[in-house]
Protein backbone atom coordinates (compact mmCIF):
# COMPACT_ATOMS: atom_id res chain seq x y z
CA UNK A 1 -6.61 -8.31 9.12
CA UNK A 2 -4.83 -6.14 11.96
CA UNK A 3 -7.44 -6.46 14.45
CA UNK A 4 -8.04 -9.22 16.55
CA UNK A 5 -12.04 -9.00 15.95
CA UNK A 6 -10.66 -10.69 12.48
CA UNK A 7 -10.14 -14.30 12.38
CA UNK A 8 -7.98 -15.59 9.69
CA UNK A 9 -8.59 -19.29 8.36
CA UNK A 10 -6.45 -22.02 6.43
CA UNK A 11 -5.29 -21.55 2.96
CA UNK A 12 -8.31 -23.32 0.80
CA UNK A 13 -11.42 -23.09 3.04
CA UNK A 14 -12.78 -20.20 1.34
CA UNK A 15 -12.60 -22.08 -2.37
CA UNK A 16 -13.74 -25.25 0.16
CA UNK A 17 -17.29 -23.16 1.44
CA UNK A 18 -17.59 -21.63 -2.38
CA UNK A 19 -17.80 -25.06 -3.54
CA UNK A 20 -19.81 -26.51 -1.01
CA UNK A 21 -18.03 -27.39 1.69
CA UNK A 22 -19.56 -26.04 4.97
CA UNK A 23 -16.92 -26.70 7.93
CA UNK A 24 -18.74 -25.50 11.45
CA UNK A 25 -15.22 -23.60 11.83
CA UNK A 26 -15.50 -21.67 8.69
CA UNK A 27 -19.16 -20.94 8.92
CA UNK A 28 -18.23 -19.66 12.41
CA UNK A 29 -15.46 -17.49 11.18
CA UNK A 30 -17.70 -16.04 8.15
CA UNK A 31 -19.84 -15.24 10.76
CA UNK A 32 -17.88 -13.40 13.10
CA UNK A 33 -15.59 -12.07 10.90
CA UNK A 34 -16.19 -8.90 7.80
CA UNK A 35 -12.86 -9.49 6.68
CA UNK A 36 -13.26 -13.03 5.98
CA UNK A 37 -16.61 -12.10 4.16
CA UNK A 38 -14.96 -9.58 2.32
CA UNK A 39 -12.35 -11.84 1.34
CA UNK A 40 -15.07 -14.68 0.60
CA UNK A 41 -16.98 -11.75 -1.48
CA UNK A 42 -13.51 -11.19 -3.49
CA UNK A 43 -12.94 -14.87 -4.40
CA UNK A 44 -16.58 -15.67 -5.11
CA UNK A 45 -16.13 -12.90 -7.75
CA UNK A 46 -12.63 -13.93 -9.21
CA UNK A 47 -14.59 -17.45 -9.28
CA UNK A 48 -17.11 -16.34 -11.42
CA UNK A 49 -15.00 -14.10 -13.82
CA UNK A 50 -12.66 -17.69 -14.01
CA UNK A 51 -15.96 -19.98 -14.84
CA UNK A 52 -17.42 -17.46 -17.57
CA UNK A 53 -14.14 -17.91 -19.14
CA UNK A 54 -13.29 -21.50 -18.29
CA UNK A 55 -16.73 -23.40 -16.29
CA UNK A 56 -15.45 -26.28 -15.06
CA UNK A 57 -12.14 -24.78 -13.79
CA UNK A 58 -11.57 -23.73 -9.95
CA UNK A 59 -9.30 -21.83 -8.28
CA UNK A 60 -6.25 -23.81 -6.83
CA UNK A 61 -5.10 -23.14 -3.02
CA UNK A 62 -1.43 -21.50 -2.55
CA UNK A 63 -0.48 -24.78 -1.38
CA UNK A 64 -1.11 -26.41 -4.75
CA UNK A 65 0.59 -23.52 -7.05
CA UNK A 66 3.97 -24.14 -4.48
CA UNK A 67 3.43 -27.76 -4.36
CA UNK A 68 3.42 -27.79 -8.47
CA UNK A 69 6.32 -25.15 -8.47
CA UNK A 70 8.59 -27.17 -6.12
CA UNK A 71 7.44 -30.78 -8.37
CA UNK A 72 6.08 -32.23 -5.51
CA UNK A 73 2.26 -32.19 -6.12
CA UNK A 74 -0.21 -34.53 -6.90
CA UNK A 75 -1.69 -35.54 -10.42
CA UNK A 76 -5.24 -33.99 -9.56
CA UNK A 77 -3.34 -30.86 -8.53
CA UNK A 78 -1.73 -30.53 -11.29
CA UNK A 79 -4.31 -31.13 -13.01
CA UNK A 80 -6.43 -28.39 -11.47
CA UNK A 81 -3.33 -26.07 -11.66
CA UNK A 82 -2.72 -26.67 -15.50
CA UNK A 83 -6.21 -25.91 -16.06
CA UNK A 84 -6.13 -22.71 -14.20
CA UNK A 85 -3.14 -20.91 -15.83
CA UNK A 86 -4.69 -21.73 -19.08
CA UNK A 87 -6.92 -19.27 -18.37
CA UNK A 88 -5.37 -17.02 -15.71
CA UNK A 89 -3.26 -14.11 -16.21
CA UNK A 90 -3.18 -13.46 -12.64
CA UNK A 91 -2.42 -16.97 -12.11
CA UNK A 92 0.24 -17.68 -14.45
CA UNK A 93 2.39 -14.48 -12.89
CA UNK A 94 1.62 -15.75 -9.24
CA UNK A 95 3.33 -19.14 -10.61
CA UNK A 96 6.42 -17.47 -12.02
CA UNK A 97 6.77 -15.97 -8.77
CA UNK A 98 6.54 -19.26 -6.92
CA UNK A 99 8.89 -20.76 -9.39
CA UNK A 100 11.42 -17.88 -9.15
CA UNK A 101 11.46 -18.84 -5.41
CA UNK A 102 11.46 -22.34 -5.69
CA UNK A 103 15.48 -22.00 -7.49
CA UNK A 104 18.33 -22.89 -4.89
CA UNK A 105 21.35 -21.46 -5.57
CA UNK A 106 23.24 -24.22 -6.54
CA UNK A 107 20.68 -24.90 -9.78
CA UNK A 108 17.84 -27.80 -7.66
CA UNK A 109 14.37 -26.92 -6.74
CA UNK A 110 13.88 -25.72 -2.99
CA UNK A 111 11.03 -26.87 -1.11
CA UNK A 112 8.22 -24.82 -0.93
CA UNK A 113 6.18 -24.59 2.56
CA UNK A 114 3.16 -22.56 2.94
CA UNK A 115 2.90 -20.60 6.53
CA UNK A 116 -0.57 -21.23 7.40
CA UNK A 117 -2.35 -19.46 10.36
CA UNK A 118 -3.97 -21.74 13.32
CA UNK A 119 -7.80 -20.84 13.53
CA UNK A 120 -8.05 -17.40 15.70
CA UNK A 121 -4.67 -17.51 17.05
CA UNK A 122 -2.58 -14.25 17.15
CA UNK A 123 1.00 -13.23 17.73
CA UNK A 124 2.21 -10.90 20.28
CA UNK A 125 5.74 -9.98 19.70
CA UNK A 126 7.84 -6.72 20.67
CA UNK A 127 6.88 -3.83 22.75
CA UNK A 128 5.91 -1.16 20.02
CA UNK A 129 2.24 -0.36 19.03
CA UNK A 130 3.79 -1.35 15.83
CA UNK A 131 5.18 -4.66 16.78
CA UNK A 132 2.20 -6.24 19.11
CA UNK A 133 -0.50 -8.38 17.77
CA UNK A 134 -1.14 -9.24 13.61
CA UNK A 135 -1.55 -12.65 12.33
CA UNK A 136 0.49 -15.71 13.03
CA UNK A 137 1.59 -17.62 10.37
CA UNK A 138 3.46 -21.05 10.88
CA UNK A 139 5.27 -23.57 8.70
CA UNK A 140 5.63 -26.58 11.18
CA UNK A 141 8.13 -28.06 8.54
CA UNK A 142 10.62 -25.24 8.91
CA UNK A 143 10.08 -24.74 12.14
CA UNK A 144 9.17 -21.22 11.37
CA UNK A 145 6.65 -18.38 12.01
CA UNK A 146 5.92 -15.11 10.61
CA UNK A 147 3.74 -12.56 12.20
CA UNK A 148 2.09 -9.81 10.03
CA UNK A 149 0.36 -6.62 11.35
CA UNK A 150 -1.17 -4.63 8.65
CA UNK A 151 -1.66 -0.61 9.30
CA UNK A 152 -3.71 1.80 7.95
CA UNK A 153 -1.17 5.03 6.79
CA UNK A 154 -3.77 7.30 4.92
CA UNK A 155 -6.69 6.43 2.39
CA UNK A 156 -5.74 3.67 0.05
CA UNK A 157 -2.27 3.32 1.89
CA UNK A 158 -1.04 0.77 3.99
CA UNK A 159 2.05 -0.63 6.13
CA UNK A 160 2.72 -4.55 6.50
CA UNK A 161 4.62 -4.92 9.64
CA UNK A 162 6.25 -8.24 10.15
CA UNK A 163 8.48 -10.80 12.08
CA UNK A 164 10.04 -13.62 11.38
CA UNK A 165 10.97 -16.44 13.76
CA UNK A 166 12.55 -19.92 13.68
CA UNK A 167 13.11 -22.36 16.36
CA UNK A 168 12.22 -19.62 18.91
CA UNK A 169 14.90 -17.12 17.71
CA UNK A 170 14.55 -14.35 16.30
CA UNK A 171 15.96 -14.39 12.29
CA UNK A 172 18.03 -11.61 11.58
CA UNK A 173 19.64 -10.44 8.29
CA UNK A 174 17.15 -12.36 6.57
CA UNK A 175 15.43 -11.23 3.26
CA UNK A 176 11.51 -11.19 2.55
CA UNK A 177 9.94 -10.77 -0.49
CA UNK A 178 6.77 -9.12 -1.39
CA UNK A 179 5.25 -9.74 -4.29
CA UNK A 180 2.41 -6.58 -5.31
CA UNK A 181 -0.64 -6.94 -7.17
CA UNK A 182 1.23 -6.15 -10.45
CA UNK A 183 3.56 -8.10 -9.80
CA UNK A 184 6.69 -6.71 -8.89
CA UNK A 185 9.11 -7.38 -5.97
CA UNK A 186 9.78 -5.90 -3.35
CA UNK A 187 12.52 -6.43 -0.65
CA UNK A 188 13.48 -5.99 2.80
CA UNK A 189 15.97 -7.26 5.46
CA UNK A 190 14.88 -8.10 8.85
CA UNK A 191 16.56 -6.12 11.81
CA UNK A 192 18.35 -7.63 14.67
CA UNK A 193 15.10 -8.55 16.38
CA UNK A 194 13.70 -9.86 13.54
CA UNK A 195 11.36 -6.92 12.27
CA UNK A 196 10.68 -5.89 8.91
CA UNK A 197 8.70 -3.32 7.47
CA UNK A 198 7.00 -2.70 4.06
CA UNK A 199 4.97 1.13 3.81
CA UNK A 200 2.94 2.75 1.18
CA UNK A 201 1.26 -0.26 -0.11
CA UNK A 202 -1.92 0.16 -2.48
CA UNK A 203 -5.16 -1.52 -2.06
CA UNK A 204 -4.77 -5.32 -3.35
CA UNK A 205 -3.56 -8.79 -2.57
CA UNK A 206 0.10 -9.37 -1.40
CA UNK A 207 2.17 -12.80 -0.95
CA UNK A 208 5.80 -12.80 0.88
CA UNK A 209 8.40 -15.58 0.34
CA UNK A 210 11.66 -16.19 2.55
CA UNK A 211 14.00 -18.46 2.09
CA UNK A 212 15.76 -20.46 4.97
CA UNK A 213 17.90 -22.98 4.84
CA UNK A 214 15.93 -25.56 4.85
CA UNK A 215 13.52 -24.80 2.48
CA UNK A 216 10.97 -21.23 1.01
CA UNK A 217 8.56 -19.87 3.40
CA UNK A 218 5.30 -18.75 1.65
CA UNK A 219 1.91 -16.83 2.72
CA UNK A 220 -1.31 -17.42 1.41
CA UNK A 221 -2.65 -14.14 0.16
CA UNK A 222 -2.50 -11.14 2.33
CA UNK A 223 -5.26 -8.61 1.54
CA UNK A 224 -5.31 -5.14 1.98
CA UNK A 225 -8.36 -2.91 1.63
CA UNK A 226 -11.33 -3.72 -0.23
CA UNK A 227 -9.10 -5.29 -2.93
CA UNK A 228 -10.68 -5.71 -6.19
């Protein structure tokens, strides 16, 4: 996911090809990219482990677990979500997440936006080896971005490298959230340029959250490794 031979697609469009749907983009990105097979490999299996339990159940996109958290989603996705945590551990804890994010303050719901990445397109922020390239992710209703660089460390360990932008400034003193594959929460604040840093991170699937003013910035799943 660090290297630019990668190409990272919308939220969905794996579950999309697994059931069918073959968009010329995503065929082209299967085909060009071992990440996004690996990642297609992953999900095809979590698919199959979800229909031997439940078979007419799918797996719902990020977008429709925040859209459900923040009470804005359709009735067929919450339909497809209900039917999903019935049967997914994994699922119902991702939810909780959402829904602990989803809380303002002052007692309401926040809006929920999902940072999404535009086909192929990478960021290229800061001077360091650690701080150029990585994937960028944008929620056009916050007016946001966050760019993710994911490192190597040793076997099985990893660094998530990060910035955060909104309305072409940098956002400082701003806490993200990483949510593990067990999980738990972890925190950091971004630096005066906007930087954040998480190290030591096993093998698995990751999700970060920040919340603006405006609303909670989510990511679709971030993988690291050959997650299981």
């Amino acid at each position: 996911m660090d290297s630019t031979d990668d190409v990272v697609i919308e939220d969905g469009a794996l579950q999309g090809y697994l059931e069918g749907e073959r968009l010329p983009h995503v065929v082209a990105a299967l085909a060009a990219s071992p990440q996004l097979r690996q990642e297609l490999a992953l999900l095809e299996r979590a698919n199959e482990r979800l229909h031997a339990l439940a078979p007419q159940t799918t797996i719902p996109t990020t977008q429709d677990l925040a859209d459900v958290a923040a009470g804005q989603a359709t009735p067929r996705q919450q339909l497809r979500v209900a039917a999903y945590l019935r049967v997914s551990a994994a699922g119902r804890a991702r939810m909780a997440y959402l829904l602990e994010g989803a809380r303002a303050p002052g007692g309401g719901a926040a809006a929920l936006f999902l940072a999404t990445p535009p086909v192929g397109a990478f960021g290229t922020k800061g001077d360091g080896d650690d701080d150029r390239g990585g994937t960028l992710l944008v929620s056009t209703e916050l007016a946001a971005h966050v760019v993710v660089r994911v490192l190597p460390m040793a076997a099985d360990s990893w660094r998530l490298r990060g910035y955060l932008e909104q309305r072409g400034a940098p956002l400082e003193a701003t806490a993200v959230v990483l949510r593990t594959p067990d999980g738990r929460r972890r925190s950091r604040t971004t630096d005066g340029g906007g930087f954040f840093t998480f190290d030591r991170l096993a093998v698995g699937s990751y999700h970060l959250r920040v919340r603006l003013d405006a609303g909670v910035l989510l990511t679709a799943p971030i993988v690291l490794g050959d997650a299981q």
